[in-house]
PDB file of N, CA and C in Angstrom:
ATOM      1  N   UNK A   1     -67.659  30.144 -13.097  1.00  0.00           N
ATOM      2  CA  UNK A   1     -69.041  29.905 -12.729  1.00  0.00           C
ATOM      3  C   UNK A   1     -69.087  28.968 -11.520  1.00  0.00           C
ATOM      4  N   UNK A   2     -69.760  29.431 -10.404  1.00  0.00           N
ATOM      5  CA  UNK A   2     -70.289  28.665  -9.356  1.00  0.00           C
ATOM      6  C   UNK A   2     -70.743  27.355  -9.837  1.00  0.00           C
ATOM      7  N   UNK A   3     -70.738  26.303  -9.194  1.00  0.00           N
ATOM      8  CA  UNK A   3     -71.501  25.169  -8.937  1.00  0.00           C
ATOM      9  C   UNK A   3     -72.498  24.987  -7.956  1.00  0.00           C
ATOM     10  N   UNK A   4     -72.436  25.252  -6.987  1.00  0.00           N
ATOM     11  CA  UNK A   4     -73.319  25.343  -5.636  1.00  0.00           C
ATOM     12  C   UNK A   4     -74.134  26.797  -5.551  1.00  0.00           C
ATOM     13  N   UNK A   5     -75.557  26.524  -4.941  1.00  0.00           N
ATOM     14  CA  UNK A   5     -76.259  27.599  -4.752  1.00  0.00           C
ATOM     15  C   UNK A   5     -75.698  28.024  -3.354  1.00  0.00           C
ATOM     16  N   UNK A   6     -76.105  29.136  -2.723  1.00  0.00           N
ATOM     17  CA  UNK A   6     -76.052  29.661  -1.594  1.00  0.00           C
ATOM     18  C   UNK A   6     -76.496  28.377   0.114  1.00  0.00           C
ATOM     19  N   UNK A   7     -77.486  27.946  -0.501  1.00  0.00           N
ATOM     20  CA  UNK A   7     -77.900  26.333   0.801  1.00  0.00           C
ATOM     21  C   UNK A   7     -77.038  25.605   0.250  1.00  0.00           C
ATOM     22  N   UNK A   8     -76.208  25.109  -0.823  1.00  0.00           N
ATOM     23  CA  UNK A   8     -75.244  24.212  -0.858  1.00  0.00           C
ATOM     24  C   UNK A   8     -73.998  24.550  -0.505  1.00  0.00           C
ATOM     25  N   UNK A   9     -73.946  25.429  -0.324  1.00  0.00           N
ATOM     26  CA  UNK A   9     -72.605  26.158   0.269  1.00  0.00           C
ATOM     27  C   UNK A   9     -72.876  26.367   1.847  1.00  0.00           C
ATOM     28  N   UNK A  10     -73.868  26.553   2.416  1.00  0.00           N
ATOM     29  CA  UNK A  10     -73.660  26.191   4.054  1.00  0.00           C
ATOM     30  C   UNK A  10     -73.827  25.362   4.199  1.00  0.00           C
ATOM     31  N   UNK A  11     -74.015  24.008   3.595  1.00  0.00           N
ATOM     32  CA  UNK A  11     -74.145  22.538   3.990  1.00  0.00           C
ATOM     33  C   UNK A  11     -72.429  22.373   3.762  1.00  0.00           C
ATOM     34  N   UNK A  12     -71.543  23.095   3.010  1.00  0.00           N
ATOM     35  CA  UNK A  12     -70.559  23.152   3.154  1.00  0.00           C
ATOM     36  C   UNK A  12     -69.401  23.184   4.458  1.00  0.00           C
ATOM     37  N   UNK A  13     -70.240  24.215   4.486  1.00  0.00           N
ATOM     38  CA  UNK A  13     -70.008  25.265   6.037  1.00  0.00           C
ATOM     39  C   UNK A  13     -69.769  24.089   6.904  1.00  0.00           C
ATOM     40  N   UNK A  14     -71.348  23.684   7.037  1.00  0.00           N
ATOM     41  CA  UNK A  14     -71.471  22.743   8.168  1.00  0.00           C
ATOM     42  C   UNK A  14     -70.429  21.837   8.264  1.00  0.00           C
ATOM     43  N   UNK A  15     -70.149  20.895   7.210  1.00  0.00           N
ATOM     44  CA  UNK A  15     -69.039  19.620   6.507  1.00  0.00           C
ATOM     45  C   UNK A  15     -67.517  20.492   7.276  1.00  0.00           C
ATOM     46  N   UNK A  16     -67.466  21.537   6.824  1.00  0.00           N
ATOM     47  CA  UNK A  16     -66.426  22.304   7.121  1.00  0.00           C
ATOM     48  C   UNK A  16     -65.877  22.561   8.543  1.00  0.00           C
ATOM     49  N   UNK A  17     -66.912  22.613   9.537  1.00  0.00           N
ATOM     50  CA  UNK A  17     -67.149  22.618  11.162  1.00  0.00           C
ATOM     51  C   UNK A  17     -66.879  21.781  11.949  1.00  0.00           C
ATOM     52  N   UNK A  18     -67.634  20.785  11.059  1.00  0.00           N
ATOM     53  CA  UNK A  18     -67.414  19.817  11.905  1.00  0.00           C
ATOM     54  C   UNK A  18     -66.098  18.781  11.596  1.00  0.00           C
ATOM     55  N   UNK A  19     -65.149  19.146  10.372  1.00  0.00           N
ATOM     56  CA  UNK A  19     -64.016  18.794  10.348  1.00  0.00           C
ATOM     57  C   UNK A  19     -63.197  19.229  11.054  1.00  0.00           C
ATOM     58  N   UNK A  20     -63.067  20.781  11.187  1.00  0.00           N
ATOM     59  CA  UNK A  20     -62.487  21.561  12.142  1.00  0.00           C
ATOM     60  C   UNK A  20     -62.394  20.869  13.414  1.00  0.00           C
ATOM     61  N   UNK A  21     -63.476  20.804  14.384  1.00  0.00           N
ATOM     62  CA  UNK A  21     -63.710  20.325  15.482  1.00  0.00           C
ATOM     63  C   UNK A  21     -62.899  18.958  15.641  1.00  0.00           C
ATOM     64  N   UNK A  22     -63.433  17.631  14.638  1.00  0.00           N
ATOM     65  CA  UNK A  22     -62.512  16.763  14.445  1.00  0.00           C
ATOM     66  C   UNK A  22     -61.345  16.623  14.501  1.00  0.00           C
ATOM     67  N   UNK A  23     -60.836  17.761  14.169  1.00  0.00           N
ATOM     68  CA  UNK A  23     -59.833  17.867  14.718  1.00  0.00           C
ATOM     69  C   UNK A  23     -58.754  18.633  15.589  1.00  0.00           C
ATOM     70  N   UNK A  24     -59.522  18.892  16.066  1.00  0.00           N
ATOM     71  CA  UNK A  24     -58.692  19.626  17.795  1.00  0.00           C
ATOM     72  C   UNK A  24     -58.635  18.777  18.550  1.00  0.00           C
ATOM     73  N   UNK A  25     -57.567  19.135  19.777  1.00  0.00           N
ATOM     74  CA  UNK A  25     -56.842  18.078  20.338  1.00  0.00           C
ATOM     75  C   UNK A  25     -57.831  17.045  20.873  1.00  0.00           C
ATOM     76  N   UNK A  26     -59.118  17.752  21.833  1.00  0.00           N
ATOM     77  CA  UNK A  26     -60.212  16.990  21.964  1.00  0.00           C
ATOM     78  C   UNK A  26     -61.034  16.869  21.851  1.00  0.00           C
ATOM     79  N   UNK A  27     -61.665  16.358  20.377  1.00  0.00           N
ATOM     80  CA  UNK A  27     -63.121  17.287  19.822  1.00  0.00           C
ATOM     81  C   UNK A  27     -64.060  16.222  20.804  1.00  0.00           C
ATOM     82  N   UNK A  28     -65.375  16.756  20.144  1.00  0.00           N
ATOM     83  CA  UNK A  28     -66.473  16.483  20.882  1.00  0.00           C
ATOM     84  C   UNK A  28     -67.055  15.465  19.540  1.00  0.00           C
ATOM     85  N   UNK A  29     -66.304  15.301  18.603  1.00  0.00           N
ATOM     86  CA  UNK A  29     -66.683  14.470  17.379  1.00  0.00           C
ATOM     87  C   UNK A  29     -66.076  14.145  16.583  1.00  0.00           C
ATOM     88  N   UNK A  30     -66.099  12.746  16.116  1.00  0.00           N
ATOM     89  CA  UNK A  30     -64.750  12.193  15.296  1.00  0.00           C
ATOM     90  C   UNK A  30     -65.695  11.806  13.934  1.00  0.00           C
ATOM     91  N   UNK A  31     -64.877  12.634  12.973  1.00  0.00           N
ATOM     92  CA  UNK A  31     -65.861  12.479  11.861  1.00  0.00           C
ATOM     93  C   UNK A  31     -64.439  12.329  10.317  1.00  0.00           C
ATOM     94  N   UNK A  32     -64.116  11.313  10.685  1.00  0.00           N
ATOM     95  CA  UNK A  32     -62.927  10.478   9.662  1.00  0.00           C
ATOM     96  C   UNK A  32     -63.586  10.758   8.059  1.00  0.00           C
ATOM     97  N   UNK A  33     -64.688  10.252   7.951  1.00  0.00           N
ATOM     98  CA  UNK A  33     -64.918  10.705   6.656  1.00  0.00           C
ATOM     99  C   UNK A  33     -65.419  11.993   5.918  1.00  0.00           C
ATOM    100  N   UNK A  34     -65.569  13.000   7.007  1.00  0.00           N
ATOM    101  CA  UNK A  34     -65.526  14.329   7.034  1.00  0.00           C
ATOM    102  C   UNK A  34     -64.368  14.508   6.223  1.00  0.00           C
ATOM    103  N   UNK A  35     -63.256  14.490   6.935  1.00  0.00           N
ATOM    104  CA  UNK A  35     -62.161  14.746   6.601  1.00  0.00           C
ATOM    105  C   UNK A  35     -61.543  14.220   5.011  1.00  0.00           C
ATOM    106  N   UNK A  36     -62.067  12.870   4.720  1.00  0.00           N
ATOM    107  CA  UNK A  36     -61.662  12.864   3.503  1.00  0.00           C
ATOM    108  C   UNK A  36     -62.677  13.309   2.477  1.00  0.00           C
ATOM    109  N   UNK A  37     -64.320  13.587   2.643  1.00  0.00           N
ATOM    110  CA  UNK A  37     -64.798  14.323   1.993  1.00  0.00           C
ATOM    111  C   UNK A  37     -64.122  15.813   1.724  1.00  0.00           C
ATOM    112  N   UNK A  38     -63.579  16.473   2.494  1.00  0.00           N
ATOM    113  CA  UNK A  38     -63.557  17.829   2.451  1.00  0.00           C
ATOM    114  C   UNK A  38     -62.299  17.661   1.663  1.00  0.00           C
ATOM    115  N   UNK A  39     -61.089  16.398   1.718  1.00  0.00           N
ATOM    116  CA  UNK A  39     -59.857  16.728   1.046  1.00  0.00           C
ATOM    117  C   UNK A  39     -60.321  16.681  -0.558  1.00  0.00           C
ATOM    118  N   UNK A  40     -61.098  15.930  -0.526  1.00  0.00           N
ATOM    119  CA  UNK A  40     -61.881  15.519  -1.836  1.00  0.00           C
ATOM    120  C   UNK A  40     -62.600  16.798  -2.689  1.00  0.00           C
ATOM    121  N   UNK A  41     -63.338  16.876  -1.814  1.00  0.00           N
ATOM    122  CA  UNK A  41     -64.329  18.327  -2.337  1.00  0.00           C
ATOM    123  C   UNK A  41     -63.393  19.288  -3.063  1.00  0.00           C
ATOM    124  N   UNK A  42     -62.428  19.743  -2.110  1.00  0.00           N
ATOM    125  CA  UNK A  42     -62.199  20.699  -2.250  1.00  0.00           C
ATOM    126  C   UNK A  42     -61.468  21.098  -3.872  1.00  0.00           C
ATOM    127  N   UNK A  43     -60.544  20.065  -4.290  1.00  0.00           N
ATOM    128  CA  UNK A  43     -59.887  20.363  -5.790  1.00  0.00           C
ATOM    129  C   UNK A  43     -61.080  20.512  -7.077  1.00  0.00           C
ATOM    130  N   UNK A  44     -62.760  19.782  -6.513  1.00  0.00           N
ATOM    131  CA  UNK A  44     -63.552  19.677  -7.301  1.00  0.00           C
ATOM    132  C   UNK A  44     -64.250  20.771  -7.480  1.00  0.00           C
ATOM    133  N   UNK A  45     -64.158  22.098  -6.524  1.00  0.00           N
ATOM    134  CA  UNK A  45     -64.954  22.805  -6.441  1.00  0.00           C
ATOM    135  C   UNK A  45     -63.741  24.366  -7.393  1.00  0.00           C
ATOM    136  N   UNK A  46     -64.949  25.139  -7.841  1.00  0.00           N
ATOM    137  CA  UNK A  46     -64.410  26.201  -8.388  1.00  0.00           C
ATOM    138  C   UNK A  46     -63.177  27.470  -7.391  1.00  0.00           C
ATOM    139  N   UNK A  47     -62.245  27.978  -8.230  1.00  0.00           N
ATOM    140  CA  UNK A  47     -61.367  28.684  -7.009  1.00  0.00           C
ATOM    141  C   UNK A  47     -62.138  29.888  -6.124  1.00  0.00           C
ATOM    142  N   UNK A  48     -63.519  30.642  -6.680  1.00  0.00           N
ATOM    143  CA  UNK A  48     -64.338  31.308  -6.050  1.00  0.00           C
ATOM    144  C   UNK A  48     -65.160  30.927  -4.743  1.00  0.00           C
ATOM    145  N   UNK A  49     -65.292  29.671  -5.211  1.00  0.00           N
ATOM    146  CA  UNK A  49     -66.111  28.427  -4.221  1.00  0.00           C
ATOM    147  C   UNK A  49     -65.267  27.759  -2.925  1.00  0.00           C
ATOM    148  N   UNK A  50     -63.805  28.424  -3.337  1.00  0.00           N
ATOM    149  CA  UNK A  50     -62.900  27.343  -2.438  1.00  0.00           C
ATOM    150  C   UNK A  50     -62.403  28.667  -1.142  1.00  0.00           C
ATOM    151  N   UNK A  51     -62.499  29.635  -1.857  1.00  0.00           N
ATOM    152  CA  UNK A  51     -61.735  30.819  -1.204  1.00  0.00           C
ATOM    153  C   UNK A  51     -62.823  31.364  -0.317  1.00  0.00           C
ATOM    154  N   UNK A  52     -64.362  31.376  -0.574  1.00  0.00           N
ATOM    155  CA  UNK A  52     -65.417  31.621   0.375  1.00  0.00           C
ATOM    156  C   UNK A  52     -65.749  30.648   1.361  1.00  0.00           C
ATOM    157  N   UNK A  53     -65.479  29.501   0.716  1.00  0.00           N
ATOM    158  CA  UNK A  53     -65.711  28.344   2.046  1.00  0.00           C
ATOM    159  C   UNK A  53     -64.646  28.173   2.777  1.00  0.00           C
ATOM    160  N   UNK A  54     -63.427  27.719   2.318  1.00  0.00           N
ATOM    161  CA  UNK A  54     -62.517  26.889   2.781  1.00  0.00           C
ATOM    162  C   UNK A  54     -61.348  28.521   3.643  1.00  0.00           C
ATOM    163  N   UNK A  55     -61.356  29.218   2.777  1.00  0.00           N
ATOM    164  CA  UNK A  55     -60.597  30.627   3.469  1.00  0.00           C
ATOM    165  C   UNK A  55     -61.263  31.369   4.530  1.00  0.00           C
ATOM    166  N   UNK A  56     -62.238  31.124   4.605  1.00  0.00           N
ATOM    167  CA  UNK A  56     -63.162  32.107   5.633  1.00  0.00           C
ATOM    168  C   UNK A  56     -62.797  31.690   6.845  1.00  0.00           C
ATOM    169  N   UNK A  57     -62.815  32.593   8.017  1.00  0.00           N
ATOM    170  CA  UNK A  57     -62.646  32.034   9.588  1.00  0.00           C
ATOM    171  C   UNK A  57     -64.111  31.730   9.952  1.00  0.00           C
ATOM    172  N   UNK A  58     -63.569  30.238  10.298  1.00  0.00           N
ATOM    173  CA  UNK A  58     -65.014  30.215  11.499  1.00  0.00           C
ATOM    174  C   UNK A  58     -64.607  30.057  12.878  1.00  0.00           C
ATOM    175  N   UNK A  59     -65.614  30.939  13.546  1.00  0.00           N
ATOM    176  CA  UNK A  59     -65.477  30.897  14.923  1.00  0.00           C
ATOM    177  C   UNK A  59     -65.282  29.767  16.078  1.00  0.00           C
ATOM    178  N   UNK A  60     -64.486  29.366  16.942  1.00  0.00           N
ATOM    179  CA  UNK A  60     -64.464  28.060  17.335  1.00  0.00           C
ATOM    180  C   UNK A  60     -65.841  27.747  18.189  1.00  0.00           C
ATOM    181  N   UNK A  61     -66.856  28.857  18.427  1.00  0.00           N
ATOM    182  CA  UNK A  61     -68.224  28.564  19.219  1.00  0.00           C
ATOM    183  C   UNK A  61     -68.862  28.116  17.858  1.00  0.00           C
ATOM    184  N   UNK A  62     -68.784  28.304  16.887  1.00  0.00           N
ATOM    185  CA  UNK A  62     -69.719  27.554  15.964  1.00  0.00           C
ATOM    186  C   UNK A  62     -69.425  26.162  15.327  1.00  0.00           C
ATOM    187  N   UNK A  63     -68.062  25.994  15.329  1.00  0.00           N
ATOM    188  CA  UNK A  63     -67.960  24.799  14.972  1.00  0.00           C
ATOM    189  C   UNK A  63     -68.007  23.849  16.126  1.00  0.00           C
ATOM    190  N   UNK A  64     -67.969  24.240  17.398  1.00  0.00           N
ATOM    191  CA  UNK A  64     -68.113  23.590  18.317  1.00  0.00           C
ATOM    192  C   UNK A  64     -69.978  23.061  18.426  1.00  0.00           C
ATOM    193  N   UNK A  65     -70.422  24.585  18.143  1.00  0.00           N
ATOM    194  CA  UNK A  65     -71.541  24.011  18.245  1.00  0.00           C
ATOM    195  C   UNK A  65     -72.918  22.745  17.136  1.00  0.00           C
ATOM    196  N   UNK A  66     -71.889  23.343  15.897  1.00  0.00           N
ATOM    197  CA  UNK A  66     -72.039  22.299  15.051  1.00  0.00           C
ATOM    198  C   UNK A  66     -71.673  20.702  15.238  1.00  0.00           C
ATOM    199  N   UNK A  67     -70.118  20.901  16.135  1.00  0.00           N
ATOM    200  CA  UNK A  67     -69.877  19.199  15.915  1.00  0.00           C
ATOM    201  C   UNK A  67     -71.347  18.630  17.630  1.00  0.00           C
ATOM    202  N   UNK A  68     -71.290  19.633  18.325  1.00  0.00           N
ATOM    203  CA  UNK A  68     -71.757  19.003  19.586  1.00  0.00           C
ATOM    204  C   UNK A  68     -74.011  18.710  19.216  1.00  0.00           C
ATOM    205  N   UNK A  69     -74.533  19.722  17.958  1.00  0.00           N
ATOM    206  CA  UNK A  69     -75.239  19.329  17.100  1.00  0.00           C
ATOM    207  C   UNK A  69     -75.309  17.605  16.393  1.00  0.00           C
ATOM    208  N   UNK A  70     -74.355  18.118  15.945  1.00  0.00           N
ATOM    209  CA  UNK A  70     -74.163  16.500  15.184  1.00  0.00           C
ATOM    210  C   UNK A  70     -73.991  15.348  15.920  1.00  0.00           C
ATOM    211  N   UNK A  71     -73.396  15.737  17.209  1.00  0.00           N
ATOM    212  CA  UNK A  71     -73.069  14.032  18.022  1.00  0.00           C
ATOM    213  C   UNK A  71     -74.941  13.925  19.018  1.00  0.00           C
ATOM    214  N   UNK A  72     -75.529  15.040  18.985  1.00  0.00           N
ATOM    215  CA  UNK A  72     -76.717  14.476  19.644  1.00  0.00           C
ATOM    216  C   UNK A  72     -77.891  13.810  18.808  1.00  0.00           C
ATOM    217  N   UNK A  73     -77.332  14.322  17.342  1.00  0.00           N
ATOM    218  CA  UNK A  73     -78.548  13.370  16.291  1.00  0.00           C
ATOM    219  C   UNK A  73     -77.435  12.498  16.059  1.00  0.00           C
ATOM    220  N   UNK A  74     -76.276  11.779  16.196  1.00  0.00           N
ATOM    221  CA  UNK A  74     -76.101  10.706  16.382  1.00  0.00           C
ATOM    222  C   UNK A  74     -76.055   9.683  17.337  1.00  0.00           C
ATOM    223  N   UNK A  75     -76.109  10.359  18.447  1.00  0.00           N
ATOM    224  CA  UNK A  75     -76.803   9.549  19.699  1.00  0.00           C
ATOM    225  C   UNK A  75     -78.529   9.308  19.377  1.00  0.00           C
ATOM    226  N   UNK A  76     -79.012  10.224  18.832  1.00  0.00           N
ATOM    227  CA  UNK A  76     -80.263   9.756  19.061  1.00  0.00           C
ATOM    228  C   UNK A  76     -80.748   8.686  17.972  1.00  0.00           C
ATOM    229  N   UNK A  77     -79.869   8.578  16.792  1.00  0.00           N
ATOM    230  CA  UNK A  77     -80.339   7.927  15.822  1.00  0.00           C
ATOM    231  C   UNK A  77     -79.655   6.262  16.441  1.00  0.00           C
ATOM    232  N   UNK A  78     -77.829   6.336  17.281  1.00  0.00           N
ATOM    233  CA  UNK A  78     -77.447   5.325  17.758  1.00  0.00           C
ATOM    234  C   UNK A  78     -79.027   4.387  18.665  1.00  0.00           C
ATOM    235  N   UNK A  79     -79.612   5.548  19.312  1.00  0.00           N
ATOM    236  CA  UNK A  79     -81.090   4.495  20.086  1.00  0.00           C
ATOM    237  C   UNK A  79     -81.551   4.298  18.889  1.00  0.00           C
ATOM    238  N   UNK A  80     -82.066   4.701  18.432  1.00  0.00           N
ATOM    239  CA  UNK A  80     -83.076   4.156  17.602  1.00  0.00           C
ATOM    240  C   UNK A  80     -82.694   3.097  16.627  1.00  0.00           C
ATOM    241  N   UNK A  81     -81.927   2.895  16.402  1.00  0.00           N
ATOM    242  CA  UNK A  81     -81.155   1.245  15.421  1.00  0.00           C
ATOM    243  C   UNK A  81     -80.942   0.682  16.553  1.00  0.00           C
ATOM    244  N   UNK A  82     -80.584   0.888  17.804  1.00  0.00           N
ATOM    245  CA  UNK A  82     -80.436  -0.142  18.961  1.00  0.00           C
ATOM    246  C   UNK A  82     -81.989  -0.941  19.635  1.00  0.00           C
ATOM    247  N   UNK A  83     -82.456   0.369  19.231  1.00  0.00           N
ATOM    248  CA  UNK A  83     -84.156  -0.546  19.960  1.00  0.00           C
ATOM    249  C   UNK A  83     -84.961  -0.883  18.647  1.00  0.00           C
ATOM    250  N   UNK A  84     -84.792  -0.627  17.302  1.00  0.00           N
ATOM    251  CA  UNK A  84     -85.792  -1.002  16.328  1.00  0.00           C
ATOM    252  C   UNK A  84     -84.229  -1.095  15.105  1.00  0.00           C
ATOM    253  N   UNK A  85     -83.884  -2.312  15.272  1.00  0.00           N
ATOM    254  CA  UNK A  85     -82.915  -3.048  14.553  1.00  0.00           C
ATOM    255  C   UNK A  85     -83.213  -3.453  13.126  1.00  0.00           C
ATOM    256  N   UNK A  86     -84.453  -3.392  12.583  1.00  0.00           N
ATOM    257  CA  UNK A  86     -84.654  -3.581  11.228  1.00  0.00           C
ATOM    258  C   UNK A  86     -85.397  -2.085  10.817  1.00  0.00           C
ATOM    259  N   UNK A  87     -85.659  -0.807  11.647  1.00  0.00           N
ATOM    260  CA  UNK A  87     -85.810   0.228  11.392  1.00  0.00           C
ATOM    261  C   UNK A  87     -84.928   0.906  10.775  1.00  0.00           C
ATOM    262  N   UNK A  88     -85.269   1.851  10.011  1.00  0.00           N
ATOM    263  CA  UNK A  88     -85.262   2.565   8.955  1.00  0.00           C
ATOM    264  C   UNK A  88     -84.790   4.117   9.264  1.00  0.00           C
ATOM    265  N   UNK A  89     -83.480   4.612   9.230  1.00  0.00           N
ATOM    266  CA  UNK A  89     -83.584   5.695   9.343  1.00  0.00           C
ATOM    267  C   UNK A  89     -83.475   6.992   8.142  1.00  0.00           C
ATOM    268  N   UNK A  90     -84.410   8.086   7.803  1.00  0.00           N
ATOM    269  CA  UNK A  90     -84.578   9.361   6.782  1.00  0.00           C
ATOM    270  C   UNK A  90     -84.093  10.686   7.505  1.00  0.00           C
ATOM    271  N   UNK A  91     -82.884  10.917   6.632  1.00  0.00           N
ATOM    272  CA  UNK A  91     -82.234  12.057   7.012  1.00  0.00           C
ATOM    273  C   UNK A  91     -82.752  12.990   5.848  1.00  0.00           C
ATOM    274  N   UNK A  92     -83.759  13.963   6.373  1.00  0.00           N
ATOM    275  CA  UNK A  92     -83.713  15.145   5.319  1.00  0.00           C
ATOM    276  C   UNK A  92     -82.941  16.296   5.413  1.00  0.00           C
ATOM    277  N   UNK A  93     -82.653  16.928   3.832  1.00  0.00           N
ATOM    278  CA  UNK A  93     -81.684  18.200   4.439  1.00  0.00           C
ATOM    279  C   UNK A  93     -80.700  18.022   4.644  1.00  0.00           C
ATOM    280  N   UNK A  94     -79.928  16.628   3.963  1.00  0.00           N
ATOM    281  CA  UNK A  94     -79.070  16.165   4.872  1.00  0.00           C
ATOM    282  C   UNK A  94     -77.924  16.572   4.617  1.00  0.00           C
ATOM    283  N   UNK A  95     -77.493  17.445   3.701  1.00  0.00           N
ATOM    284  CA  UNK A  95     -76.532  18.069   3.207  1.00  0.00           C
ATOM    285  C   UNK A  95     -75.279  17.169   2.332  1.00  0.00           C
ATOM    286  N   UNK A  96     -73.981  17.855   2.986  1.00  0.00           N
ATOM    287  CA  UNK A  96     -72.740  16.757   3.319  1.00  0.00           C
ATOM    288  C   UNK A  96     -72.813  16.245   4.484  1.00  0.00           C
ATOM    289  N   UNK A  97     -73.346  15.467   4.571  1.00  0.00           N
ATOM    290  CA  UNK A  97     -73.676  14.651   6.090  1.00  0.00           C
ATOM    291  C   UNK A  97     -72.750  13.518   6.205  1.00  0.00           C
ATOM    292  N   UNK A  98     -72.069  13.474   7.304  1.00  0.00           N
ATOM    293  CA  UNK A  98     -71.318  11.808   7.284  1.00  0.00           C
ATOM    294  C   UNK A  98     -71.546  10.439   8.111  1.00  0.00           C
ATOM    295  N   UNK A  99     -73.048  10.928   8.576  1.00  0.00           N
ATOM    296  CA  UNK A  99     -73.902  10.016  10.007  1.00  0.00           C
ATOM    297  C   UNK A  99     -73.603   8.660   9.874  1.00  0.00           C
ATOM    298  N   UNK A 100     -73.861   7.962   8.441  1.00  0.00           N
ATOM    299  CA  UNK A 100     -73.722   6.836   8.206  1.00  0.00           C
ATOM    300  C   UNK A 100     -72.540   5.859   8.409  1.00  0.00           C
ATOM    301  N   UNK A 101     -71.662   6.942   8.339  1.00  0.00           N
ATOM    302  CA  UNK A 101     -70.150   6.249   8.733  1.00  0.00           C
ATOM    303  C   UNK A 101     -69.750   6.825  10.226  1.00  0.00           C
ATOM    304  N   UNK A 102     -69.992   7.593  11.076  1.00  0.00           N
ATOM    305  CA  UNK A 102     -70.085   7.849  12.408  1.00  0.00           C
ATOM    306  C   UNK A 102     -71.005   7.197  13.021  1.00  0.00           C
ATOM    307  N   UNK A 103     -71.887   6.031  12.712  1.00  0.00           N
ATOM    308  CA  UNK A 103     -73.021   5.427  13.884  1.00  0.00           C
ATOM    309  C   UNK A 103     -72.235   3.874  13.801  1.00  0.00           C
ATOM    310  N   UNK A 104     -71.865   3.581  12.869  1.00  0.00           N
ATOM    311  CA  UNK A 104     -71.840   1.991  12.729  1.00  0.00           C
ATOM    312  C   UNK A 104     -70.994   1.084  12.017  1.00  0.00           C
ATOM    313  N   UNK A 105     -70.332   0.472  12.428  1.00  0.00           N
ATOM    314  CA  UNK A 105     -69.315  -0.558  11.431  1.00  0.00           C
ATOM    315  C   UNK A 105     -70.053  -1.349  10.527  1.00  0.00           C
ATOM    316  N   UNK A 106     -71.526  -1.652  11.367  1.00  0.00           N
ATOM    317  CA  UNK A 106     -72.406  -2.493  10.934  1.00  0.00           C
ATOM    318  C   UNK A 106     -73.314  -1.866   9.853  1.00  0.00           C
ATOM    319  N   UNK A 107     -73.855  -2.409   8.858  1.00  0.00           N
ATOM    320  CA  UNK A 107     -74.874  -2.015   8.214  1.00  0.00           C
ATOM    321  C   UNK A 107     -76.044  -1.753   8.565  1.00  0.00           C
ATOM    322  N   UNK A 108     -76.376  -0.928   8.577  1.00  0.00           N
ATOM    323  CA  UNK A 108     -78.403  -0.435   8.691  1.00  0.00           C
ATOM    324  C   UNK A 108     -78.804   0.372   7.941  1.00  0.00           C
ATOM    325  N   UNK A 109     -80.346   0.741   7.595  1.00  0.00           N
ATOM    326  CA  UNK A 109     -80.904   1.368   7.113  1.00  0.00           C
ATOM    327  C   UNK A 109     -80.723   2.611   7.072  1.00  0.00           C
ATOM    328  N   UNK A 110     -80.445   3.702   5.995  1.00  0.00           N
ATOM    329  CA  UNK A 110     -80.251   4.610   5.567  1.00  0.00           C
ATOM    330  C   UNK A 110     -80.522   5.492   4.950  1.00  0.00           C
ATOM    331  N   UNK A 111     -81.087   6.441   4.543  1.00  0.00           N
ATOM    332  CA  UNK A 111     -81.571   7.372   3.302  1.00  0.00           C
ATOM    333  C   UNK A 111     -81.534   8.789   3.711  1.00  0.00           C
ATOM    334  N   UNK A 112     -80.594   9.226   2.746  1.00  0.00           N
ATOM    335  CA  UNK A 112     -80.478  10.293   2.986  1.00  0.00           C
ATOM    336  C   UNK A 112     -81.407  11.362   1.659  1.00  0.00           C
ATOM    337  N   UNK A 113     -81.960  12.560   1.899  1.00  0.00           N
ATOM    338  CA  UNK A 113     -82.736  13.085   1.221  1.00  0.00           C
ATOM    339  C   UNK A 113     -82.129  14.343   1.173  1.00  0.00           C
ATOM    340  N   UNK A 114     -81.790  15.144   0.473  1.00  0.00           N
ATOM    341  CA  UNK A 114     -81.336  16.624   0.017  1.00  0.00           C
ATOM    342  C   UNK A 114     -81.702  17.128  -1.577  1.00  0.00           C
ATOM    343  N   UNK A 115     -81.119  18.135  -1.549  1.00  0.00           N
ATOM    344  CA  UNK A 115     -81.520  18.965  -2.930  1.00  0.00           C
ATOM    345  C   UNK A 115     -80.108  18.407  -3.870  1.00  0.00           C
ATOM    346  N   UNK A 116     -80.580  18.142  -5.184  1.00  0.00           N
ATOM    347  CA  UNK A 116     -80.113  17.697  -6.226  1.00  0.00           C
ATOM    348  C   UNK A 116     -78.732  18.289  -6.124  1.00  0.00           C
TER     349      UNK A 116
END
């Protein structure tokens, strides 16, 4: 039996992309805790669940375009904690997202919002 619906499995995808990218010789995004989410995920998830996500080819224009996605909502969220420093940032949708540990050594405001 599955664990994940069909939208929890391309939030997969996504997690999945942008690890990829991470790691080619020169990605366009360094996403360290990507990488140990996905080593993580993966023994937790069912062998049906592992062989559709993790076995599938993805194309290198999509994961490219996923990681180069992800580094412009982290530039844009980097302004926005730089000019409103006790502001608050709401990620909806946010899947497997790893923003929080790609913007900052420092602590700031956070919340992430997704489906159960």
């Amino acid at each position: 039996m599955d664990i994940l619906n069909d939208v929890s499995e391309t939030a997969l995808i996504t997690l999945r992309a942008r690890v990829l990218e991470a790691k080619r010789e020169k990605p366009v995004i360094e996403d360290v805790i990507g990488v140990e989410f996905i080593n993580k995920l993966q023994s937790l998830l069912p062998v049906e669940t592992r062989n559709r996500i993790f076995n599938r080819r993805l194309s290198s224009i999509l994961t490219r375009h996923i990681a180069l996605r992800a580094r412009k909502y982290d530039f844009y969220t980097r302004t926005f904690i730089e000019n409103n420093p006790d502001g608050m940032v709401v990620s909806l949708g946010c899947g497997f997202d790893t923003r929080y540990w790609r913007i900052s050594d420092n602590t700031w405001k956070y919340i992430e919002i997704d489906l159960p």
